[in-house]
Protein backbone atom coordinates (compact mmCIF):
# COMPACT_ATOMS: atom_id res chain seq x y z
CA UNK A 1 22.45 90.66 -65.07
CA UNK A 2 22.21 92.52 -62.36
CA UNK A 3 19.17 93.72 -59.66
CA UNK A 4 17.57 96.19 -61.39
CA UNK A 5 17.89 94.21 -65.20
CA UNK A 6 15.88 91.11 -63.90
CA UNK A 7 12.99 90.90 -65.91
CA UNK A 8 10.34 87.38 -66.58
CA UNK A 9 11.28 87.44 -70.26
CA UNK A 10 15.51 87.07 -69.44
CA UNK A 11 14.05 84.58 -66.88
CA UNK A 12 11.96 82.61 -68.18
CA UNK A 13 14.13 82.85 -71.67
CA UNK A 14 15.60 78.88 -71.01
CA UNK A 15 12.13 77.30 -70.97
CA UNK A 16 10.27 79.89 -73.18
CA UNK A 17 9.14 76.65 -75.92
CA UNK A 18 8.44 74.59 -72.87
CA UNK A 19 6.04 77.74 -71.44
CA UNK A 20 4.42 77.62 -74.67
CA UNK A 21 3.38 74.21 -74.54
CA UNK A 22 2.17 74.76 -71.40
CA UNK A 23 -0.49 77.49 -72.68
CA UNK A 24 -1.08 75.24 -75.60
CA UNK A 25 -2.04 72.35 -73.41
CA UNK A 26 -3.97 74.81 -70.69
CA UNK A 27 -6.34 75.94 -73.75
CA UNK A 28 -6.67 72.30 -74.99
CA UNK A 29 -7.43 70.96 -71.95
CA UNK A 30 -11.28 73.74 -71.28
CA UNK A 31 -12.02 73.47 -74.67
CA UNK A 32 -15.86 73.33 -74.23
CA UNK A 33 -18.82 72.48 -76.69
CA UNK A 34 -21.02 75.25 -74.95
CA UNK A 35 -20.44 78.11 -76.21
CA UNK A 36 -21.04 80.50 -72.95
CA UNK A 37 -18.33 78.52 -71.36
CA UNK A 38 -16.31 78.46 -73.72
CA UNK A 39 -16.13 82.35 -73.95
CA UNK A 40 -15.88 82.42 -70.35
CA UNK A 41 -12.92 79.75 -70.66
CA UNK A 42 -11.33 82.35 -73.18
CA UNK A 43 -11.39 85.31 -70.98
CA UNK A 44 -9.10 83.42 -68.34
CA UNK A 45 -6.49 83.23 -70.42
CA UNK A 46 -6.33 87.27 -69.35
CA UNK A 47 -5.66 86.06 -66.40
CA UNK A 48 -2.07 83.87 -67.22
CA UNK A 49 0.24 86.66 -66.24
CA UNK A 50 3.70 85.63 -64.70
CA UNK A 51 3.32 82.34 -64.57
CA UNK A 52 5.42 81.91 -61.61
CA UNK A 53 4.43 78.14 -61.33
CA UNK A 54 4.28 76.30 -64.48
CA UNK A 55 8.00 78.40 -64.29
CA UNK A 56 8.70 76.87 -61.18
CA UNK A 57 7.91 73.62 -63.44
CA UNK A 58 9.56 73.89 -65.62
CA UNK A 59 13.16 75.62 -64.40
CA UNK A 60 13.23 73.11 -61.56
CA UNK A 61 13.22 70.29 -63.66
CA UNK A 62 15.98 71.66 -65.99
CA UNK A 63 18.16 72.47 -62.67
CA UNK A 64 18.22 68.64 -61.69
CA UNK A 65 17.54 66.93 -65.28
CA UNK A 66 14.91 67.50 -68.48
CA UNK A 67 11.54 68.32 -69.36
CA UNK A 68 9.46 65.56 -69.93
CA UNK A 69 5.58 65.69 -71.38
CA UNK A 70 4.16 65.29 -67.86
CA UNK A 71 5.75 68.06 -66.65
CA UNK A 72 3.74 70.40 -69.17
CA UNK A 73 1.31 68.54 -68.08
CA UNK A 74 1.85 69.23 -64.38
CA UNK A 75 2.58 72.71 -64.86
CA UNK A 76 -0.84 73.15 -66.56
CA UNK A 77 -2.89 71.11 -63.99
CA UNK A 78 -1.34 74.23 -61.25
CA UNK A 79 -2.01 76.82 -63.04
CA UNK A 80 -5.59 75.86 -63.37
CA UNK A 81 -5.72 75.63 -59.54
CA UNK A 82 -3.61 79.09 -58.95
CA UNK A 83 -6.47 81.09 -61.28
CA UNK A 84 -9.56 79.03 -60.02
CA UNK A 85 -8.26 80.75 -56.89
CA UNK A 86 -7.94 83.88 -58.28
CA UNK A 87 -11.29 84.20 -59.45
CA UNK A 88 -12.50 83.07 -55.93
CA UNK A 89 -10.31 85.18 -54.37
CA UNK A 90 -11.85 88.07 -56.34
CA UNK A 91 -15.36 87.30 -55.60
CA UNK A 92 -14.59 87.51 -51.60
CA UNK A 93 -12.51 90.74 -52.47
CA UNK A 94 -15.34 92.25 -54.03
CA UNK A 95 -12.44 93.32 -56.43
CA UNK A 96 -12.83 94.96 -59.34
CA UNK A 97 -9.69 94.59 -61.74
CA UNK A 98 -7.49 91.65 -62.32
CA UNK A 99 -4.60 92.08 -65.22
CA UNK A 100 -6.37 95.32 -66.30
CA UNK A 101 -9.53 94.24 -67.15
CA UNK A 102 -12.59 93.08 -64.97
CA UNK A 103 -12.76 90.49 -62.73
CA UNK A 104 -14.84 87.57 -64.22
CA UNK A 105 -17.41 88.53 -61.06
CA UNK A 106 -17.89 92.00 -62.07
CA UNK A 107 -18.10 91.22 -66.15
CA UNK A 108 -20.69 88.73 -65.22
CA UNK A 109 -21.82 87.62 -61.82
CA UNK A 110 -20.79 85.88 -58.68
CA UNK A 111 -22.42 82.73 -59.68
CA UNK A 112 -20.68 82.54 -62.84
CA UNK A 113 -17.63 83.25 -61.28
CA UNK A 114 -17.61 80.24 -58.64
CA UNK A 115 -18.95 77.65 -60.99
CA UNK A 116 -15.88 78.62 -63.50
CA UNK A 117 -13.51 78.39 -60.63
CA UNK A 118 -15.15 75.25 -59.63
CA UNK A 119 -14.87 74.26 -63.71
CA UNK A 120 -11.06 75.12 -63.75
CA UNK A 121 -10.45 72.72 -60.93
CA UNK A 122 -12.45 69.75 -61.72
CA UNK A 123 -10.60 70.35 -65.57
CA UNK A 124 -7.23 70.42 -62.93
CA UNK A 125 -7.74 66.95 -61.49
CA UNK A 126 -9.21 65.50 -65.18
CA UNK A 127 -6.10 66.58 -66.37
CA UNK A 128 -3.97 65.14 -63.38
CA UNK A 129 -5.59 61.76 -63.65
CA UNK A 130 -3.61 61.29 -67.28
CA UNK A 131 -0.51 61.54 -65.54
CA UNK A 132 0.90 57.60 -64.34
CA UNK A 133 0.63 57.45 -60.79
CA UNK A 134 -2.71 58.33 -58.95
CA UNK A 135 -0.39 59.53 -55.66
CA UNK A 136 0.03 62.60 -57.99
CA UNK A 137 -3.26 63.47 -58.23
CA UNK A 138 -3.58 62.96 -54.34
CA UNK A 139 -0.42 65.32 -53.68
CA UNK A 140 -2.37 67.87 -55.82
CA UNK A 141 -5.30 67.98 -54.25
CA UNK A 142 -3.99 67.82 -50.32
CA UNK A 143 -2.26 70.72 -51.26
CA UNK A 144 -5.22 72.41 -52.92
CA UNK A 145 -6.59 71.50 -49.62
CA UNK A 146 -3.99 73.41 -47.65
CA UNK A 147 -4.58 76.39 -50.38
CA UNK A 148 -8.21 76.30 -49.19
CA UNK A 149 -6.93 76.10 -45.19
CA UNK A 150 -5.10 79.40 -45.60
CA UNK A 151 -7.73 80.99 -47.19
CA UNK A 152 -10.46 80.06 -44.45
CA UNK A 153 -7.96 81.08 -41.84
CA UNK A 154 -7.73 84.33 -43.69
CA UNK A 155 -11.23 85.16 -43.42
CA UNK A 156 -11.86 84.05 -40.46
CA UNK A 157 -9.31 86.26 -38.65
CA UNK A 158 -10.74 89.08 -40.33
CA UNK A 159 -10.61 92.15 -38.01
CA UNK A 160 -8.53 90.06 -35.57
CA UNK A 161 -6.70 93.11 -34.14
CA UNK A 162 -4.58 90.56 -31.96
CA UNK A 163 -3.12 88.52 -35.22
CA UNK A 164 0.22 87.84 -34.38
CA UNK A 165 3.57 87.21 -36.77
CA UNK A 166 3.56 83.26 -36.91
CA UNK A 167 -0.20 83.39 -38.10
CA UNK A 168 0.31 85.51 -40.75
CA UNK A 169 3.14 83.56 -41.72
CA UNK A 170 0.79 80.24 -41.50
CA UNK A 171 -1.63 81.76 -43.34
CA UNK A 172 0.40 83.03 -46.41
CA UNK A 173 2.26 79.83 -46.08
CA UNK A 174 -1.01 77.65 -46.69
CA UNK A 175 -2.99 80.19 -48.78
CA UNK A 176 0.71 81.18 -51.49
CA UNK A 177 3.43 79.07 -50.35
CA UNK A 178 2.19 75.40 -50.61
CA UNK A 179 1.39 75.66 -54.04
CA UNK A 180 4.79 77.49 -54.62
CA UNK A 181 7.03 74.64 -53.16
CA UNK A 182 4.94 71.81 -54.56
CA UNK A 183 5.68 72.95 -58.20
CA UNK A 184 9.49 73.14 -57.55
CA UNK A 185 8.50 69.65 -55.73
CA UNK A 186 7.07 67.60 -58.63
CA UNK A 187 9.03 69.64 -61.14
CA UNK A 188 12.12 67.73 -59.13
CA UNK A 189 10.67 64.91 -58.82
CA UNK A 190 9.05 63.82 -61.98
CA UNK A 191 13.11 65.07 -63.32
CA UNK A 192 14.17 62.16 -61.22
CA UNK A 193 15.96 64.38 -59.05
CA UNK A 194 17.62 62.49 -55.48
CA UNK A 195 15.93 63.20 -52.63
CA UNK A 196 18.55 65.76 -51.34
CA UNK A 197 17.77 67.50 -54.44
CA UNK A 198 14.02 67.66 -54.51
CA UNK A 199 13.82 68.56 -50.99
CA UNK A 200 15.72 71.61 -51.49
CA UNK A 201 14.04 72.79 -54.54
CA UNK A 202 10.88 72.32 -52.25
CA UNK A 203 12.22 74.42 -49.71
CA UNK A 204 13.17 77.15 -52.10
CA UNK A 205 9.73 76.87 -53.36
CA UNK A 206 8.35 77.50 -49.96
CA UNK A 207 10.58 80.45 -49.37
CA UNK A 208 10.17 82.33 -52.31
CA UNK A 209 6.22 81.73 -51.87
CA UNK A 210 6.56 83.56 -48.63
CA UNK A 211 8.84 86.20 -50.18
CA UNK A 212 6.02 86.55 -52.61
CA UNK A 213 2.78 86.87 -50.77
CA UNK A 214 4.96 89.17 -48.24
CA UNK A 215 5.40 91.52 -51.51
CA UNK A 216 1.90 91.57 -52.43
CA UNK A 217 0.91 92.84 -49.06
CA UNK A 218 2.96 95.73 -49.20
CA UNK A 219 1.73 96.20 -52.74
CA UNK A 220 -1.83 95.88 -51.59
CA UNK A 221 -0.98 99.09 -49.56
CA UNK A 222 1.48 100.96 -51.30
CA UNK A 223 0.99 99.81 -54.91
CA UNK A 224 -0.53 101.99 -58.08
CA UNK A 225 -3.30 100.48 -59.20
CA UNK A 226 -2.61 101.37 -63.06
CA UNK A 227 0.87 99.95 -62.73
CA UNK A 228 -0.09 96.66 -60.21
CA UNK A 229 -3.40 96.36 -63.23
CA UNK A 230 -5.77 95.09 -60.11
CA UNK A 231 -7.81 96.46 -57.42
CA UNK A 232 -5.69 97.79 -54.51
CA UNK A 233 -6.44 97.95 -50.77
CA UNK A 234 -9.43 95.63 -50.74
CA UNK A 235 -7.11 93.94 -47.49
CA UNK A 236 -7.77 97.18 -45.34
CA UNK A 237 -11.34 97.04 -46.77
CA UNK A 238 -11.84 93.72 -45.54
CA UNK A 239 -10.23 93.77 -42.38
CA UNK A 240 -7.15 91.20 -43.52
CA UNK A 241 -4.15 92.25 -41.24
CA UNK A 242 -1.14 91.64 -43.13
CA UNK A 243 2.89 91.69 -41.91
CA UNK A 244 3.00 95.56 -42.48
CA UNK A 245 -0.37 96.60 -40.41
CA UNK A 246 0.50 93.64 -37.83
CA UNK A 247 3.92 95.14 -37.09
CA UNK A 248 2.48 98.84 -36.91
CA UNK A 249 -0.62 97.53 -34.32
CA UNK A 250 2.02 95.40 -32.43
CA UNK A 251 4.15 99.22 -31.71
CA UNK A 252 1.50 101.55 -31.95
CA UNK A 253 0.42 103.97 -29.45
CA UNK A 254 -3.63 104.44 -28.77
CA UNK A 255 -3.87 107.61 -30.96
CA UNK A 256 -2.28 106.29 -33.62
CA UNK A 257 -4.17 102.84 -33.44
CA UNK A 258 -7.66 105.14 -33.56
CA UNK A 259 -6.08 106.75 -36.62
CA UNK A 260 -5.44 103.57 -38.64
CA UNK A 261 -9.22 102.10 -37.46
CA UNK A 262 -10.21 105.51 -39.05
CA UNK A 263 -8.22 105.03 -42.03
CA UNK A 264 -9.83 101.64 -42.92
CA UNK A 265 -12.91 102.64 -42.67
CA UNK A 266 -12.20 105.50 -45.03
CA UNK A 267 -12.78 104.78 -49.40
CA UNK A 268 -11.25 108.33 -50.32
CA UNK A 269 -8.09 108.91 -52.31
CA UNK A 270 -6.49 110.55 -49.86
CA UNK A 271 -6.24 106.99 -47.42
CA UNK A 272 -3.51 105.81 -49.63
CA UNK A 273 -1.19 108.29 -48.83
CA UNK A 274 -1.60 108.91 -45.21
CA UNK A 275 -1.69 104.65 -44.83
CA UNK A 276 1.72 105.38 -46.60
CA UNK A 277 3.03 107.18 -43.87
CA UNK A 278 1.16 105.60 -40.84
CA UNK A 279 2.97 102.82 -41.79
CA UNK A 280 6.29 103.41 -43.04
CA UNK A 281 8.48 101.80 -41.05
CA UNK A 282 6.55 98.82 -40.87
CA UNK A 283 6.61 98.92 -44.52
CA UNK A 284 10.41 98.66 -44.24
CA UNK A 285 10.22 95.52 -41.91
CA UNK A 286 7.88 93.88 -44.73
CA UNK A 287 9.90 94.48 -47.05
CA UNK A 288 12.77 93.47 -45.25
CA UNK A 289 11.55 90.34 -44.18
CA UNK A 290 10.55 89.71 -47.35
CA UNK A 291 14.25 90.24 -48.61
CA UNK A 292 15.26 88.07 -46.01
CA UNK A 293 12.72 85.12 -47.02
CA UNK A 294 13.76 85.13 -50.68
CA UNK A 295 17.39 85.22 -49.60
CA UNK A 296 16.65 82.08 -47.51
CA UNK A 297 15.41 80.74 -50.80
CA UNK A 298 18.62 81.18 -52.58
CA UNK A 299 20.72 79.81 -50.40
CA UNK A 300 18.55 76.49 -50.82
CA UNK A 301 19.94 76.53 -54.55
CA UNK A 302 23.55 76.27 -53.46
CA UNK A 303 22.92 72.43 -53.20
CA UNK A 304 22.20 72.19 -57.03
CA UNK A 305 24.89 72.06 -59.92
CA UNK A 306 25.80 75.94 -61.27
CA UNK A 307 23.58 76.32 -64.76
CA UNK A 308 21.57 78.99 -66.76
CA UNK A 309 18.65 76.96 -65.22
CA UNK A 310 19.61 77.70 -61.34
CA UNK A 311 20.49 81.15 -62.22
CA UNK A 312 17.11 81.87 -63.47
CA UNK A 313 15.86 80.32 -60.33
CA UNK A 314 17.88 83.25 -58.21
CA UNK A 315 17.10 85.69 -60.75
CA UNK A 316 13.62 85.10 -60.01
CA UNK A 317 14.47 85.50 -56.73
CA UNK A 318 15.05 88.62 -57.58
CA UNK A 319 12.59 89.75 -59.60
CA UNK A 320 9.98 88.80 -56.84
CA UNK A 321 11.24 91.42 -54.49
CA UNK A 322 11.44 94.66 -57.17
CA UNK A 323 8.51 93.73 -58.68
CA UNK A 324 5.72 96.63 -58.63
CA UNK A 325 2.85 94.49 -60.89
């Protein structure tokens, strides 16, 4: 397979049963007796779309050893936490679309919205308690702590026009990357991977979790919005300076600094295209650095024995930087 081929379903191909009982025990886990929540509970499954870390799971576990019952159960538990954040993320957004339909926020309200992101991590840690050791649970939710660091950081830089490199990268790594690494982590781990092993799944993890976030910042900017099926530019709209914009400040003249504060404050059609050419070149340095992050992650894998299950893990690699949705 080369580049352009990769695709999730050739990815994800080794572990598809295991993915499946992953959904099964997602929808098992918020079945409700209420019937408002439960409908609500039924719409987020709209929201399960790559399911880069129950993957993560899953594939790390087959690179080192086998799939065991807890790690459906693990993969489950984090994707509960990833969409609870989605659906917060969206109400601070204000956005509109997520996996081409409407945000939960915008179908129903911002109160609903929080308390079912609030639901899908309490059902998270409910779940995590079945698991045998309570540290679990407590690695969990420190790094759902972390998750909730980067995202205060986030908005509270918020037309910082002095954001440099390393806090971007400390916010993407709190806010994306965490959660990334700690599923290759415990996927390792609970494989009963050596430590050599687990640490350099974990490292991957964190790599490819920059690569990723670093992708979906350029894709905030540059992305279709029919294609990507979720509201685009809300960063600009919000003042969130991400690697491409902090680059282009960081070389800009004065004119063309006045030009991009004009552009943000602009909600026409035509600020996608000029943005597009503002900040070109600085769109090649994201992109490149997000290249180079992903290829940091693959090198990690070198460590582990040569299987399908590692070459899905470079495939997905991969996939992560062509990806346009």
């Amino acid at each position: 397979m080369n580049d352009s081929q990769c695709n999730l379903a050739d990815i994800y191909a080794p572990i598809q049963s295991e993915l499946l009982a992953v959904a099964e025990r997602f929808d098992r886990e918020l079945l409700s007796d209420v019937a408002g929540v439960q409908q609500l509970c039924d719409y987020l499954r709209e929201f399960r779309g790559k399911m880069l870390r129950p993957g993560l799971v899953l594939l790390c576990a087959r690179a080192v050893g086998s799939c065991t019952p807890e790690h459906i159960t693990l993969a489950a538990v984090l994707e509960m936490i990833h969409i609870a954040t989605l659906v917060h993320d969206d109400v601070l957004d204000e956005a509109q679309l997520r996996r081409r339909s409407p945000t939960l926020h915008a179908m129903s309200s911002n109160e609903t919205a929080v308390l079912i992101g609030d639901y899908l991590i309490s059902h998270a840690y409910h779940l995590c308690s079945t698991l045998p050791s309570p540290q679990t649970a407590r690695t969990v939710a420190a790094c759902t702590n972390t998750v909730c660091e980067g995202e205060l950081l986030q908005v509270g830089n918020r037309e910082n026009w002095n954001l440099t490199v390393q806090q971007y990268l400390t916010i993407i790594t709190k806010k994306t990357a965490a959660l990334t690494s700690l599923a290759c982590r415990l996927g390792a781990e609970f494989a009963g991977a050596d430590n050599a092993a687990t640490e350099a799944l974990a490292g991957y993890g964190l790599e490819l979790g920059i690569a990723f976030q670093i992708v979906d910042d350029v894709l905030d900017i540059v992305g279709d919005e029919e294609e990507m099926g979720k509201t685009l530019g809300r960063d600009l709209d919000k003042g969130e300076f991400t690697l491409p914009i902090i680059h282009f400040l960081q070389r800009a003249d004065a004119s063309q600094r006045e030009e991009f504060r004009s552009l943000c404050h602009r909600s026409d059609s035509s600020r996608a295209g000029r943005m597009k050419i503002l900040l070109d070149g600085s769109l090649d340095h994201a992109r490149k650095t997000a290249q180079d992050r992903a290829e940091a992650a693959m090198r990690y894998l070198d460590k582990l024995p040569d299987t399908s299950f590692r070459q899905s893990l470079i495939q997905l690699s991969r996939f992560i930087l062509q990806r346009r949705a």
